[in-house]
C-alpha atoms as a PDB file:
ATOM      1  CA  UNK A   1      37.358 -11.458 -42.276  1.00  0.00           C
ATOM      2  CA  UNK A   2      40.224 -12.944 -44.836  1.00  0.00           C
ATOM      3  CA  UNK A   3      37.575 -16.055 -45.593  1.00  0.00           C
ATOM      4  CA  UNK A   4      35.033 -14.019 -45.883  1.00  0.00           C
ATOM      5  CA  UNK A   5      34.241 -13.306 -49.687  1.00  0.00           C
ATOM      6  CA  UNK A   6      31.236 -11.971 -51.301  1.00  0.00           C
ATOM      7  CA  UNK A   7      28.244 -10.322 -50.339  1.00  0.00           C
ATOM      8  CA  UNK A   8      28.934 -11.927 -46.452  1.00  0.00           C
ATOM      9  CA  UNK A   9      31.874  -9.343 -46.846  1.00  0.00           C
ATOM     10  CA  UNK A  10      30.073  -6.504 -47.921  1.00  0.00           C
ATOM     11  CA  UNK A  11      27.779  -7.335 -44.802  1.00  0.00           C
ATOM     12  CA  UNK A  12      30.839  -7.521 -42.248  1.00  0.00           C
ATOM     13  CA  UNK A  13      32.092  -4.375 -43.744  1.00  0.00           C
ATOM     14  CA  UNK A  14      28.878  -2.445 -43.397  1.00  0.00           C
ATOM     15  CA  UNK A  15      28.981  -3.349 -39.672  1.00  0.00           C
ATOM     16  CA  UNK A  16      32.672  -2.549 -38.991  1.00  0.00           C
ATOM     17  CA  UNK A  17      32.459   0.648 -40.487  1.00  0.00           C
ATOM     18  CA  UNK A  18      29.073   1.875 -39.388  1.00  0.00           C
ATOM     19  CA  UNK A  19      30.255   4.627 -36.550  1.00  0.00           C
ATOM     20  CA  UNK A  20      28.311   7.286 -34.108  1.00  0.00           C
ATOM     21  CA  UNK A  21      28.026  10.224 -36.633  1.00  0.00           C
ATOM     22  CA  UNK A  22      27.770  13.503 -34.401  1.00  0.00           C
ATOM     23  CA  UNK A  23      28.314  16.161 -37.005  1.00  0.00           C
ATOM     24  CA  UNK A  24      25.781  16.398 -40.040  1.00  0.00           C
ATOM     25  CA  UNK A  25      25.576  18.742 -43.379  1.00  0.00           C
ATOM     26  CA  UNK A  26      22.975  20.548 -44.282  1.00  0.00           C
ATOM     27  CA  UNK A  27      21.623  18.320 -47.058  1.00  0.00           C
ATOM     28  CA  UNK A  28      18.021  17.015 -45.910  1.00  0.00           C
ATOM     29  CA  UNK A  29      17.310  13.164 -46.315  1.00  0.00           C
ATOM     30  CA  UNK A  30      14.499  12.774 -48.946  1.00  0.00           C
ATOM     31  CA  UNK A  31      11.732  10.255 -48.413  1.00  0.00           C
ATOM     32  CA  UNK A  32      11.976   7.740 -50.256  1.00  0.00           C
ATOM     33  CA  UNK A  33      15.686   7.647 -48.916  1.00  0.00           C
ATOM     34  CA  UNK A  34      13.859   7.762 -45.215  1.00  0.00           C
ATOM     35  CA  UNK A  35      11.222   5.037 -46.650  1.00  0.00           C
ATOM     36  CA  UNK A  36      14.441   2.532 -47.587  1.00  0.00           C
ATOM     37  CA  UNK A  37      15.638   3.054 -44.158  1.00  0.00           C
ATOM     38  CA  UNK A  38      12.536   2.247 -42.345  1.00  0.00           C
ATOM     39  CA  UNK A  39      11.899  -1.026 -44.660  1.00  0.00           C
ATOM     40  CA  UNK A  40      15.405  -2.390 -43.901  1.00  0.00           C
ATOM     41  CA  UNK A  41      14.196  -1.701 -40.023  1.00  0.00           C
ATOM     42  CA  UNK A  42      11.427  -3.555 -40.337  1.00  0.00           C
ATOM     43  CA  UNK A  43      13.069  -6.859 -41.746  1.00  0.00           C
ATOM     44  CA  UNK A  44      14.641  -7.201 -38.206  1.00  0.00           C
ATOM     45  CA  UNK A  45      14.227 -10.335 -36.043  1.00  0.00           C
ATOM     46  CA  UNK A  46      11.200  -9.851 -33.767  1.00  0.00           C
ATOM     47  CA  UNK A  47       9.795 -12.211 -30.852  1.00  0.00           C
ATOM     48  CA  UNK A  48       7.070 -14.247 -32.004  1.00  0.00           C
ATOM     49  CA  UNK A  49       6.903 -12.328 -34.891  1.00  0.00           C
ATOM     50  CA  UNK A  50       4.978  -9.682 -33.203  1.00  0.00           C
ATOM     51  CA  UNK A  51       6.566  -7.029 -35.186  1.00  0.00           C
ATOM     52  CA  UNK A  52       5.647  -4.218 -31.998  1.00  0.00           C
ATOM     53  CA  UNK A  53       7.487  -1.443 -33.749  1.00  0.00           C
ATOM     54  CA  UNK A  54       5.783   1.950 -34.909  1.00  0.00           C
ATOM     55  CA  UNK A  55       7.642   5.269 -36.489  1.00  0.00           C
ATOM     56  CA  UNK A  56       7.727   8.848 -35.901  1.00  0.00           C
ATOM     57  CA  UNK A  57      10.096  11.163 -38.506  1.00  0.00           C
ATOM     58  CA  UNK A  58      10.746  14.769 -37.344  1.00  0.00           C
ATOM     59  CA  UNK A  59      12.348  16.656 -40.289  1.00  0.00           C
ATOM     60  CA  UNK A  60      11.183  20.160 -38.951  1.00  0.00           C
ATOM     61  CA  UNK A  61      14.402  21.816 -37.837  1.00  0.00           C
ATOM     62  CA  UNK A  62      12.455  24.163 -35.808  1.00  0.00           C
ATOM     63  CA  UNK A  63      10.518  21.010 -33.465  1.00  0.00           C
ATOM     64  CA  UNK A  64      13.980  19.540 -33.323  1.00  0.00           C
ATOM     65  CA  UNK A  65      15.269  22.252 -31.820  1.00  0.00           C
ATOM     66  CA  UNK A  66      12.601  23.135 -29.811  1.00  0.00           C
ATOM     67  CA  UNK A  67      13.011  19.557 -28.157  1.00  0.00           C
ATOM     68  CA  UNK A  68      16.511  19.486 -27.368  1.00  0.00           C
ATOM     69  CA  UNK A  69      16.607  22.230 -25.824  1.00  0.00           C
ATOM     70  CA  UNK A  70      13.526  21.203 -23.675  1.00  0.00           C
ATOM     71  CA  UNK A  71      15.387  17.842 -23.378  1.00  0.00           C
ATOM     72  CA  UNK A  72      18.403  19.384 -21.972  1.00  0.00           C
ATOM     73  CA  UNK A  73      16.361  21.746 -19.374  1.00  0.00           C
ATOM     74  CA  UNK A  74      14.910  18.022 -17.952  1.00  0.00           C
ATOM     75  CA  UNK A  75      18.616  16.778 -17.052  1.00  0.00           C
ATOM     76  CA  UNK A  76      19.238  16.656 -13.502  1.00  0.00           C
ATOM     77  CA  UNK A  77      22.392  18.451 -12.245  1.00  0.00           C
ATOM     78  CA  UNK A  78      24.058  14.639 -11.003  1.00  0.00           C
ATOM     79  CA  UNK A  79      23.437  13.250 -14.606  1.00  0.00           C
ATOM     80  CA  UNK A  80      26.462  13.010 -15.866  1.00  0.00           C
ATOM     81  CA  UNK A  81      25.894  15.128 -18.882  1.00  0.00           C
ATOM     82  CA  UNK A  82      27.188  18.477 -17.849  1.00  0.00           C
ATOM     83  CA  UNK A  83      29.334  19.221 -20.112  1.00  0.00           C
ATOM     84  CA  UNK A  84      26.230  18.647 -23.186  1.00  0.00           C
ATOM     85  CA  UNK A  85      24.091  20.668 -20.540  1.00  0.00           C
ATOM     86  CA  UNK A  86      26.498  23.294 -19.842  1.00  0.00           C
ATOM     87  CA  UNK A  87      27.589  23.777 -23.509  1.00  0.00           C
ATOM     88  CA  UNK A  88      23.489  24.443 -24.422  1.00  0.00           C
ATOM     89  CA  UNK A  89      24.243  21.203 -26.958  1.00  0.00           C
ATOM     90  CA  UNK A  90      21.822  20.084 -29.573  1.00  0.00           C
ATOM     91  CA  UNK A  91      21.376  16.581 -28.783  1.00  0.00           C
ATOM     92  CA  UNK A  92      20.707  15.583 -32.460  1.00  0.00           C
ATOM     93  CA  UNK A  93      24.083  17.278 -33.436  1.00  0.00           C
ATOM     94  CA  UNK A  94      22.560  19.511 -36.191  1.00  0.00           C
ATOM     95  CA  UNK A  95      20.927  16.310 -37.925  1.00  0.00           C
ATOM     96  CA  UNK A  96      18.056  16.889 -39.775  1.00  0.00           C
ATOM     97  CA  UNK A  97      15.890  13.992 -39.683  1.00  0.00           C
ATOM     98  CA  UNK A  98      15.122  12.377 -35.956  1.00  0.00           C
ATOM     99  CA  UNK A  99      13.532   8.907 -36.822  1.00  0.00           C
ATOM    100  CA  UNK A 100      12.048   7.657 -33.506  1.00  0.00           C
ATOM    101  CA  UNK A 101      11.116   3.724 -32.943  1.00  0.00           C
ATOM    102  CA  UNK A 102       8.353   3.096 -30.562  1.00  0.00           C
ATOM    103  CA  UNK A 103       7.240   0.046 -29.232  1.00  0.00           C
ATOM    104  CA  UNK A 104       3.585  -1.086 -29.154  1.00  0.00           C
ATOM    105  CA  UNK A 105       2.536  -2.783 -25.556  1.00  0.00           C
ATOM    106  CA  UNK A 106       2.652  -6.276 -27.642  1.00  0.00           C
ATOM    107  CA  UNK A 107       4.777  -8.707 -25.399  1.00  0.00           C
ATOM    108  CA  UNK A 108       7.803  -8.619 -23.018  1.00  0.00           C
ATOM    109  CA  UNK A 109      10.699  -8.840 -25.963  1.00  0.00           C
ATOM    110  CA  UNK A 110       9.278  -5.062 -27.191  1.00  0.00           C
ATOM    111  CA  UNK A 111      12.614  -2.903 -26.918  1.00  0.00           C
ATOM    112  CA  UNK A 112      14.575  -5.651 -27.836  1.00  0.00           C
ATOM    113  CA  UNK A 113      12.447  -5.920 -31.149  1.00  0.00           C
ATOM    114  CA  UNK A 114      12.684  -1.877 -31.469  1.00  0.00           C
ATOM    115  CA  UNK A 115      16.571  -1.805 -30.934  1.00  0.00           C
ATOM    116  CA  UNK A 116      16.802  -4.761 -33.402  1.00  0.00           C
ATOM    117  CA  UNK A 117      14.666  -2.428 -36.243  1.00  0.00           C
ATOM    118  CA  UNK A 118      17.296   0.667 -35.287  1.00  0.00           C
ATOM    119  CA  UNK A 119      20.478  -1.532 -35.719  1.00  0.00           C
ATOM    120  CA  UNK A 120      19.136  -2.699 -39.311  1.00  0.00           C
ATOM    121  CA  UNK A 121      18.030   0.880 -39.779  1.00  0.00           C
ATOM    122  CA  UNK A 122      21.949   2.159 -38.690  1.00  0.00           C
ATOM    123  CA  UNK A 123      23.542  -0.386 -40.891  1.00  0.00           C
ATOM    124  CA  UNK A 124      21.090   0.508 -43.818  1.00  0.00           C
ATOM    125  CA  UNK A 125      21.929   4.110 -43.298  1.00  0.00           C
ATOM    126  CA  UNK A 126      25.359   3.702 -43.464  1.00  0.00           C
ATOM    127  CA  UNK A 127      25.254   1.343 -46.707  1.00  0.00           C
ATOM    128  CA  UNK A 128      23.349   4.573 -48.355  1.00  0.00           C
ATOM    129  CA  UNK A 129      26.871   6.817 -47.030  1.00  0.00           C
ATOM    130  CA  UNK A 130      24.750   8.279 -44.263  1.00  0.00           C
ATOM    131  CA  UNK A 131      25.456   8.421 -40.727  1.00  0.00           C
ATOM    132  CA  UNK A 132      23.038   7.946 -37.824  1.00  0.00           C
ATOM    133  CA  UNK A 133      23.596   8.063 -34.035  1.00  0.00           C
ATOM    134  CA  UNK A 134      21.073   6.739 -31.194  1.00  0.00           C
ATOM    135  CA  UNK A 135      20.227   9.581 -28.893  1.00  0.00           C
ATOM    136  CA  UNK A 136      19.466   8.035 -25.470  1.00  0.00           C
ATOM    137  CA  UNK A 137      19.202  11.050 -24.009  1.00  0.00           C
ATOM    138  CA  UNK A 138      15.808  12.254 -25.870  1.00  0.00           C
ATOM    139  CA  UNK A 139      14.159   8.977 -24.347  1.00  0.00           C
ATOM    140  CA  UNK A 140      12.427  10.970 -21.293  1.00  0.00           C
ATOM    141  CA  UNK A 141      11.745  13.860 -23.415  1.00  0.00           C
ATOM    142  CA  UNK A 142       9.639  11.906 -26.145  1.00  0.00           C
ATOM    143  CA  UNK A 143       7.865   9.726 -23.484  1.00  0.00           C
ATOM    144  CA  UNK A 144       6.714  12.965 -21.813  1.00  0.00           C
ATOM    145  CA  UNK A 145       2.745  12.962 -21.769  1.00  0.00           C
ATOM    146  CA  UNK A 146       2.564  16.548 -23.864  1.00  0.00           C
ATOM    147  CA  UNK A 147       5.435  15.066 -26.581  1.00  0.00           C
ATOM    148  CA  UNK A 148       3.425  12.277 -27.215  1.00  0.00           C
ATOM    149  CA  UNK A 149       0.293  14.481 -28.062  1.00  0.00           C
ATOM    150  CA  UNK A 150       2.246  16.865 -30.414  1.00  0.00           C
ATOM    151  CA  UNK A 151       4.052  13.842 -32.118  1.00  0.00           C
ATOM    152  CA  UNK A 152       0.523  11.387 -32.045  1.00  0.00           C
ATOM    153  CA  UNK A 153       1.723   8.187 -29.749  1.00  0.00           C
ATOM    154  CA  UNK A 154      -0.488   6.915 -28.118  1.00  0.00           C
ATOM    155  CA  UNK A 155      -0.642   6.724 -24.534  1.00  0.00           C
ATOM    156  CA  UNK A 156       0.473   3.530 -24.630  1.00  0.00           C
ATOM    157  CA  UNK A 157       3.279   3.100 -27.132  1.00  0.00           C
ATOM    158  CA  UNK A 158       6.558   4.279 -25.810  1.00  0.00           C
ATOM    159  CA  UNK A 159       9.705   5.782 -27.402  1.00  0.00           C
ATOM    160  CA  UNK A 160      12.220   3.437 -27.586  1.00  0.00           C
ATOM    161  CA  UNK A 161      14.535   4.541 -30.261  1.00  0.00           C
ATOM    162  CA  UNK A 162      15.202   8.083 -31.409  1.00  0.00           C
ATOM    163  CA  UNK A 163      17.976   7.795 -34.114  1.00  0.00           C
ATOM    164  CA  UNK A 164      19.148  10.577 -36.036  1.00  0.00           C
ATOM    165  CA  UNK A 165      20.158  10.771 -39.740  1.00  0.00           C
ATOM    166  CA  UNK A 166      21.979  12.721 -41.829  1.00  0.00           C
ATOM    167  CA  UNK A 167      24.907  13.516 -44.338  1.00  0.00           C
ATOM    168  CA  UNK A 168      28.131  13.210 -42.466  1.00  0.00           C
ATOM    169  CA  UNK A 169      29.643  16.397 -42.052  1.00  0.00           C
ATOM    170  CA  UNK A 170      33.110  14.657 -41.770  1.00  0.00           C
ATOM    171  CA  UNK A 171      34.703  10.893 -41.785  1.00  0.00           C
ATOM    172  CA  UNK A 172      34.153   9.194 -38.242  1.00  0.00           C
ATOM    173  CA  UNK A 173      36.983   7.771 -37.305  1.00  0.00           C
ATOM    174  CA  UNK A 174      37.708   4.373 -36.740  1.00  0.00           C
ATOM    175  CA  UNK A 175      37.242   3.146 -33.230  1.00  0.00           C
ATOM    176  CA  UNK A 176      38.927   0.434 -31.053  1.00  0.00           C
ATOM    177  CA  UNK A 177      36.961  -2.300 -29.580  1.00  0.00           C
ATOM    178  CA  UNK A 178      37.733  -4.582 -26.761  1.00  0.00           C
ATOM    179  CA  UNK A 179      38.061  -8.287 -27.883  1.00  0.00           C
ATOM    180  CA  UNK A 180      34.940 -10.210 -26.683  1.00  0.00           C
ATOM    181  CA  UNK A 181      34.509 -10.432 -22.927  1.00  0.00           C
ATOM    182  CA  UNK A 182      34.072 -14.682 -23.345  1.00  0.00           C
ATOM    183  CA  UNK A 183      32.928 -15.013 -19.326  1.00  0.00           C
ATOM    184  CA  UNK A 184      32.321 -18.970 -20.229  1.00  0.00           C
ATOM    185  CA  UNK A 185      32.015 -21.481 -22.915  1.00  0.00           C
ATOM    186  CA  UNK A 186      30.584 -24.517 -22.420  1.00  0.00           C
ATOM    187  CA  UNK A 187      31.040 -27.400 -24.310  1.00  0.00           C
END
C-alpha cells in the first residue's frame, strides 16, 4: 500500500480494517444512518445489471431476540456450533439493527449479487465507525415459511444476507491473513 496515495488509500484502508464486530453498545443506528448503508449496498456490481437484491431491517430488540433464540433451538446437535448452542448465545451479539439482504428469483448470479450489496454495505459501515458481522447462522431461520410471513418476503425471495450493525462495544483486533493461495497463473 506504500504507492498507494489518495482516496485509493482511504479505500484500501477501509477494507483492511473493516473486522467481524461481535460485541455492540447500546446506541441504536438511526435511519438515515441505516438509509446510507443500504445506498452504498446497492451501488454493488450485479450480473446483467439485474440488481435482484431486496431489504428487511429488524431494529426491535424484542423480534431479535425472539429469533435467535428460535434460531439456536433449530441447530442440530452434529453442527458444530455447540459451544454458541450450549452457551444460550445471541447470534446477533447484542446488535441492534439486523439488516437482512434477500435475493429476488431474477437469474443464476443472485447470492453473488446479494453478498456483493453486504460487502459494500460492511465497508460503508465501517467508514461511518460502525461495525457489522454476517450471521450465517440465521440463514435457515429467516428462510423458514412462518419468518417470512412475520418479516413480509415473499415466498419466493430468499434470505441471503443477514448482517448486523451496531456501535462497537470495543476495538476488533487486527487479524492475520494467509498470503493469497495463487493455485496458477497463466501467462
Amino acid at each position: 500500500m506504500d504507492q498507494v496515495t489518495g482516496r485509493d488509500q482511504a479505500v484500501l484502508e477501509t477494507i483492511y480494517h473493516r473486522r467481524a464486530v461481535r460485541s455492540f453498545g447500546p446506541d441504536r443506528i438511526d435511519e438515515q444512518t441505516i438509509r446510507t448503508l443500504l445506498a452504498a449496498a446497492v451501488q454493488a456490481p450485479t450480473a446483467m445489471h439485474l440488481e435482484p437484491w431486496t431489504f428487511v431491517v429488524i431494529q426491535d430488540r424484542a423480534v431479535l431476540e425472539r429469533y435467535s433464540n428460535r434460531a439456536v433451538a433449530m441447530v442440530k446437535p452434529d453442527a458444530g456450533l455447540t459451544r454458541l448452542v450450549a452457551a444460550g448465545g445471541d447470534i446477533f451479539h447484542g446488535a441492534g439493527t439486523l439488516i437482512v439482504i434477500c435475493g429476488k428469483p431474477l437469474g443464476a448470479f443472485v447470492v453473488a449479487d446479494c453478498w456483493l450489496a453486504g460487502e459494500n454495505l460492511m465497508l460503508a459501515a465501517d467508514a461511518l465507525g460502525l461495525g457489522t458481522c454476517c450471521i450465517g447462522f440465521a440463514v435457515p431461520l429467516l428462510n423458514a415459511a412462518e419468518v417470512k410471513r412475520e418479516l413480509g418476503i415473499p415466498a419466493d425471495v430468499t434470505a441471503v444476507a443477514p448482517i448486523i450493525v451496531g456501535v462497537p462495544a470495543d476495538i476488533a483486533p487486527p487479524v492475520s491473513r494467509k498470503p493469497p493461495d495463487i493455485l496458477r497463473w497463466v501467462r
